[in-house]
Structure formats: structure tokens, C-alpha cells
C-alpha atoms as a PDB file:
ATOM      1  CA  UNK A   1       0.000   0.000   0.000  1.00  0.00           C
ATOM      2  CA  UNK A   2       1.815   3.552  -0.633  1.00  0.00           C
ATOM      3  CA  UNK A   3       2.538   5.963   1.746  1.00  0.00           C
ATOM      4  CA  UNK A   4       1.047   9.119  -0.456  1.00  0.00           C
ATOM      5  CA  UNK A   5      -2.612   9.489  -1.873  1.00  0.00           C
ATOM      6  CA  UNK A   6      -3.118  10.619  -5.526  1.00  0.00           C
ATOM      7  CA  UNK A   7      -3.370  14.399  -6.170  1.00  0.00           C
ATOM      8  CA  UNK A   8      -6.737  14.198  -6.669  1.00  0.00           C
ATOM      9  CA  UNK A   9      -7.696  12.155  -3.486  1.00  0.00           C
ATOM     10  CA  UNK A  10      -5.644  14.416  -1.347  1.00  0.00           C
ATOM     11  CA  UNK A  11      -7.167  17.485  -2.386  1.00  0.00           C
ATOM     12  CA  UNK A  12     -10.465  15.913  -1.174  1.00  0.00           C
ATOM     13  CA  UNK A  13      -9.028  15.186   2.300  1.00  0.00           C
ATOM     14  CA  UNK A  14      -7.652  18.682   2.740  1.00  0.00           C
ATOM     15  CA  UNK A  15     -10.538  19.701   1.265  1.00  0.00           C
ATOM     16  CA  UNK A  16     -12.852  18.073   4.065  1.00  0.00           C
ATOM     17  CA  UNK A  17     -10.317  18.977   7.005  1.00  0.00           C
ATOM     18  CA  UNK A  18     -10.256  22.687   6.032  1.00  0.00           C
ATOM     19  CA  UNK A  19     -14.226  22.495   5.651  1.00  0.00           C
ATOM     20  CA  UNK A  20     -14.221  20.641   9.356  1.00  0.00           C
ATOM     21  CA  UNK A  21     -12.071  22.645  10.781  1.00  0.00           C
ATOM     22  CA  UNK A  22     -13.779  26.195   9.666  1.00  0.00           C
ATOM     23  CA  UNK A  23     -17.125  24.883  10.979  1.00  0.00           C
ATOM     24  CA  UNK A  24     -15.661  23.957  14.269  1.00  0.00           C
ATOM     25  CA  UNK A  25     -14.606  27.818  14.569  1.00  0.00           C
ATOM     26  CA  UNK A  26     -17.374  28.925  13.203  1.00  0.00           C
ATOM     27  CA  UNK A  27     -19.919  26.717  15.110  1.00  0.00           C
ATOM     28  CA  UNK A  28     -23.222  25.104  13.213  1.00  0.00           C
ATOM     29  CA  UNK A  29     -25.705  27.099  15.197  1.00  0.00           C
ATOM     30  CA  UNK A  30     -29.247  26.502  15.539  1.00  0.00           C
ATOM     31  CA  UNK A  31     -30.633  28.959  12.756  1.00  0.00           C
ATOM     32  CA  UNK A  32     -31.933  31.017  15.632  1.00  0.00           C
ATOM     33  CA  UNK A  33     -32.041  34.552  15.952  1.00  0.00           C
ATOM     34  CA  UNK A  34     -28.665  37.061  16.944  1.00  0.00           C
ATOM     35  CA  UNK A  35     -28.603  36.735  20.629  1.00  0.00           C
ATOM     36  CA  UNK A  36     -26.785  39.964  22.510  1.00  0.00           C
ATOM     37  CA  UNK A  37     -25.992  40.317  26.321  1.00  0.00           C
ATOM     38  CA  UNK A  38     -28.596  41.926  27.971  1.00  0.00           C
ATOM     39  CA  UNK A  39     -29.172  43.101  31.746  1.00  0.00           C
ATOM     40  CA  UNK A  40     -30.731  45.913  33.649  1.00  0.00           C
ATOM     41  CA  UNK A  41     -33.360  46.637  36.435  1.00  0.00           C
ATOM     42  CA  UNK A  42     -36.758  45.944  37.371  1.00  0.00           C
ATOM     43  CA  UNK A  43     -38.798  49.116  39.420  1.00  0.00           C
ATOM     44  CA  UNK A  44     -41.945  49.248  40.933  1.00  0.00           C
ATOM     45  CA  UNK A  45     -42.804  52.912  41.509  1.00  0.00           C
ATOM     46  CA  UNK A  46     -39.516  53.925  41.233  1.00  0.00           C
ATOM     47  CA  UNK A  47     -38.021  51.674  43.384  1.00  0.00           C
ATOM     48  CA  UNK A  48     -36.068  48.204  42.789  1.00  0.00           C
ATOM     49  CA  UNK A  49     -38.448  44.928  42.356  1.00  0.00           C
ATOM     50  CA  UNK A  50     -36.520  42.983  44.882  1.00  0.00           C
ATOM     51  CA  UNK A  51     -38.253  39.621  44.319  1.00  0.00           C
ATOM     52  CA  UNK A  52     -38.966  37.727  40.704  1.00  0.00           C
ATOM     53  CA  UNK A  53     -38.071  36.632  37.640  1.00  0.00           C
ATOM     54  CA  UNK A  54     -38.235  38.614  33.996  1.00  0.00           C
ATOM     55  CA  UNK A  55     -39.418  36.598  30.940  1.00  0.00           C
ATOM     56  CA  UNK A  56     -38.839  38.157  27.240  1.00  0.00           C
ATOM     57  CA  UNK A  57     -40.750  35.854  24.857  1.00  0.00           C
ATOM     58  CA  UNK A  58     -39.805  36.416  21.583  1.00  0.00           C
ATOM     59  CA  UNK A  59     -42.150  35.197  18.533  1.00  0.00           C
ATOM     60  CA  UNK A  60     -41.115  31.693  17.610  1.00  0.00           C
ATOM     61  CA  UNK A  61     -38.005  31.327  19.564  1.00  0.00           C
ATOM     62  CA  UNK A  62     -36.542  30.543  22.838  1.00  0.00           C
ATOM     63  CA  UNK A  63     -37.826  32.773  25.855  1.00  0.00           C
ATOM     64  CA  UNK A  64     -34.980  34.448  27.353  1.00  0.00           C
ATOM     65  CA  UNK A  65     -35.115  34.685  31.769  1.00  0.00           C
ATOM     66  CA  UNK A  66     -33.675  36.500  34.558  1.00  0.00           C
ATOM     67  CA  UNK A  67     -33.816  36.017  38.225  1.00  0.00           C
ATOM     68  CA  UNK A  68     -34.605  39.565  39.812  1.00  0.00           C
ATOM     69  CA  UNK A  69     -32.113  40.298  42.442  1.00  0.00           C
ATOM     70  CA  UNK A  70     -32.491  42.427  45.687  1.00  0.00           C
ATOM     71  CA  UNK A  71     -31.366  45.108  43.905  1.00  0.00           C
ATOM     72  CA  UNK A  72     -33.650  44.855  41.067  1.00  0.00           C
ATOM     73  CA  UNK A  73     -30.650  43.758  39.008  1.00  0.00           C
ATOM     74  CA  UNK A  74     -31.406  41.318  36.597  1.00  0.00           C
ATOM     75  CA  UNK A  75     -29.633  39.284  33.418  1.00  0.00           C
ATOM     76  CA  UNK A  76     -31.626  37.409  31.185  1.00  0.00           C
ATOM     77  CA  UNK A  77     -30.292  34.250  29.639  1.00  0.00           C
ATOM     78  CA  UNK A  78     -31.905  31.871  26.485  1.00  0.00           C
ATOM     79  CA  UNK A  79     -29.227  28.745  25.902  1.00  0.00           C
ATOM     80  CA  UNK A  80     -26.394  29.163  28.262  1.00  0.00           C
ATOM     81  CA  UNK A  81     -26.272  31.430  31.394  1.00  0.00           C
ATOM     82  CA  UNK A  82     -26.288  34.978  30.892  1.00  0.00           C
ATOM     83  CA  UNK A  83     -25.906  34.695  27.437  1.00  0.00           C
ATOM     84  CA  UNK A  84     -29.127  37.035  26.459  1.00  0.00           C
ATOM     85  CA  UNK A  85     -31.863  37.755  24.579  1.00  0.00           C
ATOM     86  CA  UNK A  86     -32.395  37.694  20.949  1.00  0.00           C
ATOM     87  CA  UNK A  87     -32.529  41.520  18.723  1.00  0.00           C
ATOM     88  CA  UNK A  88     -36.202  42.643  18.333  1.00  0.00           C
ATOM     89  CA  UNK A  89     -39.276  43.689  19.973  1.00  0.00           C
ATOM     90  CA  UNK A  90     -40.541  41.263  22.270  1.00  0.00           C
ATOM     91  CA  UNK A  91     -43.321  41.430  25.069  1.00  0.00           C
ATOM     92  CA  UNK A  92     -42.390  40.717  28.797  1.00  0.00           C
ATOM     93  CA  UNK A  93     -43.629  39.595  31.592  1.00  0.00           C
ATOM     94  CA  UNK A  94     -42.511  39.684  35.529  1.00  0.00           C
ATOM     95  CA  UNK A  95     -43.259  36.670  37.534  1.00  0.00           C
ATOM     96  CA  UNK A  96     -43.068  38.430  41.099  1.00  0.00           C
ATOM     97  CA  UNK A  97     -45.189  35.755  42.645  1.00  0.00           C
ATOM     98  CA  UNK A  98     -43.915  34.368  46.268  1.00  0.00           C
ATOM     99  CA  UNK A  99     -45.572  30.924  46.935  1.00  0.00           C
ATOM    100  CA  UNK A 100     -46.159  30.998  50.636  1.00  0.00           C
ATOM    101  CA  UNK A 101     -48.135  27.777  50.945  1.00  0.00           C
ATOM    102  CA  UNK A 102     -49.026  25.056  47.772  1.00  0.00           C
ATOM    103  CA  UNK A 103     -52.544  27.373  47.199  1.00  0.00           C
ATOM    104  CA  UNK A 104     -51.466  30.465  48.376  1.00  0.00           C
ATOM    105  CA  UNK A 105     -49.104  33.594  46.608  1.00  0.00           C
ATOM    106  CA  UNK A 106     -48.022  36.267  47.449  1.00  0.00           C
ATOM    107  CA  UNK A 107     -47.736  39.287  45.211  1.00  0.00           C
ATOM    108  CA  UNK A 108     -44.606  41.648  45.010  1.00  0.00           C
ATOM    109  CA  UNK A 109     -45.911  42.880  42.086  1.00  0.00           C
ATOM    110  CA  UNK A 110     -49.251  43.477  40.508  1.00  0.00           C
ATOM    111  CA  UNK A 111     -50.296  39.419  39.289  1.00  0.00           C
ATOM    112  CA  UNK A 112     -51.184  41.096  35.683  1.00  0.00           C
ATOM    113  CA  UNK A 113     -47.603  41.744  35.055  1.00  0.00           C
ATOM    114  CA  UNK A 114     -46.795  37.857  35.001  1.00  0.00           C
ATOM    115  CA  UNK A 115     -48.874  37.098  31.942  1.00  0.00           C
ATOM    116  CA  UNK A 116     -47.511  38.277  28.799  1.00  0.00           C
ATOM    117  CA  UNK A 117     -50.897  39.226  27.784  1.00  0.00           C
ATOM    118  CA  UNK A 118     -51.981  40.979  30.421  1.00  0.00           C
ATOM    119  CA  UNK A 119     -48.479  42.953  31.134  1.00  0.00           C
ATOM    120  CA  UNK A 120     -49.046  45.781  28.379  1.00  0.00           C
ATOM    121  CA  UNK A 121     -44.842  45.045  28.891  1.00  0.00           C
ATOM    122  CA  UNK A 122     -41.713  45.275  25.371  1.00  0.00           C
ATOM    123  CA  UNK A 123     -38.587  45.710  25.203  1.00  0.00           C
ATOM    124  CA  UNK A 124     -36.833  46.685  22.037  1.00  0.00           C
ATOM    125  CA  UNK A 125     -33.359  44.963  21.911  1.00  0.00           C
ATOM    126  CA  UNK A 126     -30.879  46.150  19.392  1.00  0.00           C
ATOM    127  CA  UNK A 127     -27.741  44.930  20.843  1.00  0.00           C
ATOM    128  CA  UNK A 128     -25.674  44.420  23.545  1.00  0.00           C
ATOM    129  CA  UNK A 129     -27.107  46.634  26.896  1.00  0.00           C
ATOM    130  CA  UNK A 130     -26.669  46.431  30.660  1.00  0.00           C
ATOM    131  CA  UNK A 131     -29.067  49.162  31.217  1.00  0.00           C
ATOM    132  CA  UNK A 132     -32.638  48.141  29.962  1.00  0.00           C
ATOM    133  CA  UNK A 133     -35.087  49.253  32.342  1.00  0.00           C
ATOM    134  CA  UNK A 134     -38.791  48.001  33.081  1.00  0.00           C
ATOM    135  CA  UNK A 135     -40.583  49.928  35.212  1.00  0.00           C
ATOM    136  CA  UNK A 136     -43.815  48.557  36.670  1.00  0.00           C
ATOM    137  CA  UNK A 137     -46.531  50.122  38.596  1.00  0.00           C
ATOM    138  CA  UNK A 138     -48.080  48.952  41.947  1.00  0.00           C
ATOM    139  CA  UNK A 139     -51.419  50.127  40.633  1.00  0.00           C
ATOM    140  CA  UNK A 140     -50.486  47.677  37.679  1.00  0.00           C
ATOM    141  CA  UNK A 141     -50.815  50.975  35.282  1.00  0.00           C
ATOM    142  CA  UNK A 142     -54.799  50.417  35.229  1.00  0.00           C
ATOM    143  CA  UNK A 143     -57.658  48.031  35.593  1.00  0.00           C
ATOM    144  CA  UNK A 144     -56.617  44.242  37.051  1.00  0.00           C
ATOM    145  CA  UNK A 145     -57.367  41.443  35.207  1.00  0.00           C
ATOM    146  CA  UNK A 146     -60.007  38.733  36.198  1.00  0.00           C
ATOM    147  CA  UNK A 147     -60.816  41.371  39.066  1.00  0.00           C
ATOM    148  CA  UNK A 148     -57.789  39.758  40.827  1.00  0.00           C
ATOM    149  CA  UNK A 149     -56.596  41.615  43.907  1.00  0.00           C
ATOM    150  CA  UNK A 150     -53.213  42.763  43.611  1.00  0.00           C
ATOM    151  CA  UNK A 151     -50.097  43.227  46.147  1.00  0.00           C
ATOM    152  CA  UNK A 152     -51.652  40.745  48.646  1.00  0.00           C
ATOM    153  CA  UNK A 153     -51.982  36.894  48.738  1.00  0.00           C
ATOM    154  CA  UNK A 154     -53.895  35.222  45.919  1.00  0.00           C
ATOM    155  CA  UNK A 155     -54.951  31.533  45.235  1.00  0.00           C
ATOM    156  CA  UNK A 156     -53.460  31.266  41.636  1.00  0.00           C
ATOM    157  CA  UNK A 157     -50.270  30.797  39.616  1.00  0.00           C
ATOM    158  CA  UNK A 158     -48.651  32.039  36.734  1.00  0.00           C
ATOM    159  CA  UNK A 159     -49.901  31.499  33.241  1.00  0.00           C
ATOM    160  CA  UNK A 160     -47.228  31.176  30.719  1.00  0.00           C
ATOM    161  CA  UNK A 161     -48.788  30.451  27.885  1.00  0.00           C
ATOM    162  CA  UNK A 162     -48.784  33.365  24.800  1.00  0.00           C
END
């Protein structure tokens, strides 16, 4: 057996190698949307949410999350941790909701805010930002939905769906 390939047969492998090696650099991807870092702070009324979590749901793609901190910092992440949202216009939601017992919640924000179709909530994302800012307020910015009652204890959870 010979130690060398033919020309042709050698071009091939390089070929292939190069083509492996550029798409291990490169990674395959998922055909999803440009995601961008993306952090800032949750208010109520001015002041920092200090309980919760913020969802962006973006239209056919991954929801991106972030655990509300005591400062109302917050950093959203979609595939790997903190690794952000995807670029557009997407509603929000905060889930502020405290379970206290299995039937019982407690509100640290107005409950309409945790349903993405209640929240009257976007953000715009255009690129990488540690500032965004979502600013709720305790009156819930109008009417409650479903009549609930608001900054107390309720008997319901969190509705995700769109």
C-alpha cells in the first residue's frame, strides 16, 4: 500500500479537514435569531423589584429569563447562562409571585404583570445593553385582570402560555 494518496484524493481530504475545521470555529448554530448580552433593572414605583423573575418571549423562539435580584438587578439568559436575549421587539412579563403555601401567593408585584398578555410590557433589543429598564406600577398601570386583587396573597399561579 503507498505511503502518499493521488493528487486528486488528497485534495479531497484537505478539502474536508479545512471544511471541518472552519465549521468547528465557526460553530453550526441553531438557525436562531442574533442573541446579545442583555441586563438591567426591574422598578416598581420607582423603586427596585426585589423579588422575581423577567421573561422576554420572543415570537417563535426561545424565551430568554432573569432572576430579579435584591437590587432589582437582573440578566436574562436563552441557551447558556447569561448569554441574552435575541434583537427585536418582544413582550415581557414579571413573575413576582412568592408561593407561601401550595394554594397560596403572594404578590410583590401586581399578578397582571406575570402574563404576557396581560403585562401591556416590550422591550426593544438592538444589541448588547446592561441598562434596559422596566418599570412597573403597583397600581399595575390600570384596571386588574379577572378582578384579581393585587399586592396581597392570591390563590393562583402564573400562566405562561402566549
Amino acid at each position: 500500500m503507498p505511503d502518499t494518496l493521488p493528487a486528486g484524493r488528497a485534495r479531497l481530504v484537505v478539502g474536508v479537514a479545512l471544511a471541518a475545521v472552519f465549521l468547528a470555529l465557526a460553530g453550526c448554530g441553531d438557525g436562531g435569531p442574533k442573541i446579545v448580552p442583555v441586563s438591567g433593572t426591574v422598578t416598581i414605583d420607582g423603586q427596585p423589584l426585589t423579588y422575581g423573575h423577567v421573561q422576554v418571549i420572543p415570537d417563535g423562539w426561545r424565551p430568554a429569563s432573569g432572576r430579579i435580584g435584591a437590587d432589582g438587578r437582573f440578566t436574562l439568559t436563552t441557551t447558556t447562562p447569561n448569554d441574552g436575549c435575541a434583537v427585536g421587539t418582544h413582550p415581557v412579563a414579571v413573575l413576582a409571585g412568592e408561593s407561601l403555601t401550595p394554594d397560596t401567593m403572594k404578590w410583590h408585584a401586581p399578578q397582571k404583570y406575570a402574563d404576557i398578555k396581560t403585562s401591556n410590557l416590550t422591550v426593544t433589543i438592538t444589541g448588547p445593553t446592561d441598562d434596559l429598564k422596566i418599570e412597573l406600577k403597583s397600581d399595575g398601570g390600570g384596571k386588574s385582570s379577572k378582578g384579581a386583587k393585587e399586592g396581597g396573597t392570591e390563590n393562583s399561579g402564573f400562566n405562561f402560555e402566549k
